[in-house]
Protein backbone atom coordinates (compact mmCIF):
# COMPACT_ATOMS: atom_id res chain seq x y z
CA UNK A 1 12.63 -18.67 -6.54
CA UNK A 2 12.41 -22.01 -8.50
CA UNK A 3 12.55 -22.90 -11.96
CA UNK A 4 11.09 -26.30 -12.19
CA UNK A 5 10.76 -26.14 -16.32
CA UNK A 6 8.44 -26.31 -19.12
CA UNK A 7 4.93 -27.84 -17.95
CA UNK A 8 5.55 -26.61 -14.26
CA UNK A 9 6.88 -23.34 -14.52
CA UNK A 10 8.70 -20.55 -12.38
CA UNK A 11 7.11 -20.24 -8.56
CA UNK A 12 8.25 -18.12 -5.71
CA UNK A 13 8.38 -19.05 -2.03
CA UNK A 14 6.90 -16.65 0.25
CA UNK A 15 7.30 -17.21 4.24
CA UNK A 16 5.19 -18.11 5.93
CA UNK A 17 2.32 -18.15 3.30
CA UNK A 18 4.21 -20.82 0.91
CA UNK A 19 4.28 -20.99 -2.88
CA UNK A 20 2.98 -18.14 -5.59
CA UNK A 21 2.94 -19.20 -9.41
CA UNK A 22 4.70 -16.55 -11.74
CA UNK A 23 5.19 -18.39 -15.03
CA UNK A 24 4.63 -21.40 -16.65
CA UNK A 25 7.34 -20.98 -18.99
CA UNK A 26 10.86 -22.51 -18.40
CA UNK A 27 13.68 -19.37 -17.99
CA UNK A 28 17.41 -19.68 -18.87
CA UNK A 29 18.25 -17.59 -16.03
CA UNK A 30 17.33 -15.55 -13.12
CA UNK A 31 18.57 -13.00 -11.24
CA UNK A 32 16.81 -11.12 -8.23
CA UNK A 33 18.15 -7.32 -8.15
CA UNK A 34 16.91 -4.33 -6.13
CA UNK A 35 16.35 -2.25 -9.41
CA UNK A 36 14.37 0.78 -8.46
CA UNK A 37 16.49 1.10 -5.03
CA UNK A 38 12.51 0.57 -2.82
CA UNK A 39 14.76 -2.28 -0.90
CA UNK A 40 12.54 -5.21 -2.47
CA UNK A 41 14.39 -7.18 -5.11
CA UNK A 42 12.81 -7.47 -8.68
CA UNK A 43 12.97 -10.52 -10.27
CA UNK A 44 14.88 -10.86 -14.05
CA UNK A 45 14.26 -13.97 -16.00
CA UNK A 46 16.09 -14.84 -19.17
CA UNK A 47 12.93 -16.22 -21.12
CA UNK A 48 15.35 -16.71 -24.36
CA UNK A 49 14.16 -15.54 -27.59
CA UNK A 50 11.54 -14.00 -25.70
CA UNK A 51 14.16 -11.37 -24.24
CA UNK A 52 14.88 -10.57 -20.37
CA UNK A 53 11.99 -9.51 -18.27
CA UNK A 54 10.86 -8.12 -15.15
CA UNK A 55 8.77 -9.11 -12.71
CA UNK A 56 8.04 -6.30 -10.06
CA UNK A 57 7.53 -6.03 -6.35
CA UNK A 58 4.32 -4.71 -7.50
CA UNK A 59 3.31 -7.83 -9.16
CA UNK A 60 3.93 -6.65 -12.81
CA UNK A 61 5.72 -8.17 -15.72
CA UNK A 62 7.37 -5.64 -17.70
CA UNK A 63 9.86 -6.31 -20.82
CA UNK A 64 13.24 -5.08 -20.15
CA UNK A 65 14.54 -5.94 -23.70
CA UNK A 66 13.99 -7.95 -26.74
CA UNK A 67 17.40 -9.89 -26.92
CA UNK A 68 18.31 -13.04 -24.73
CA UNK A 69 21.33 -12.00 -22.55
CA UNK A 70 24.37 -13.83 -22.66
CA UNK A 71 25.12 -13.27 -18.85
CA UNK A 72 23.16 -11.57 -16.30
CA UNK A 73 24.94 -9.79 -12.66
CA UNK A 74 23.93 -7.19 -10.45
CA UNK A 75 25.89 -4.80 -8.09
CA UNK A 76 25.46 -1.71 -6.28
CA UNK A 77 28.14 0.87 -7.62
CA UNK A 78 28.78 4.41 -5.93
């Protein structure tokens, strides 16, 4: 996962078939997180004022919430 900025955009390397386009927008973070517990990460950008979304294994952007996070983490607590 590579953020290479505004005009480029956020990309995704994918062995051995080699680079997918997600965004073209420039994130202020990202985090890649197992969310729904399927064992494939989701991926979480920080788009901003734009709010933190989701990008799914299933190849989906959903919005996880309006407000740009201060800090982003993710853990697996029993």
């Amino acid at each position: 996962m590579v953020d290479f900025g505004t005009g480029v955009g956020i990309w995704q390397w994918h062995h051995p078939t080699g680079w997918t386009f997600l965004h073209g927008a420039a994130s202020a973070g990202i985090l890649l997180a197992d969310r729904d517990a399927n064992g494939k990460d989701e991926i979480l950008i920080n788009f901003g004022a734009s709010g933190l979304w989701q990008y799914s294994d299933t190849g989906t952007w959903s919005l996880i919430h309006g407000a740009r996070p201060i800090g982003m983490a993710a853990g697996l607590l029993h």
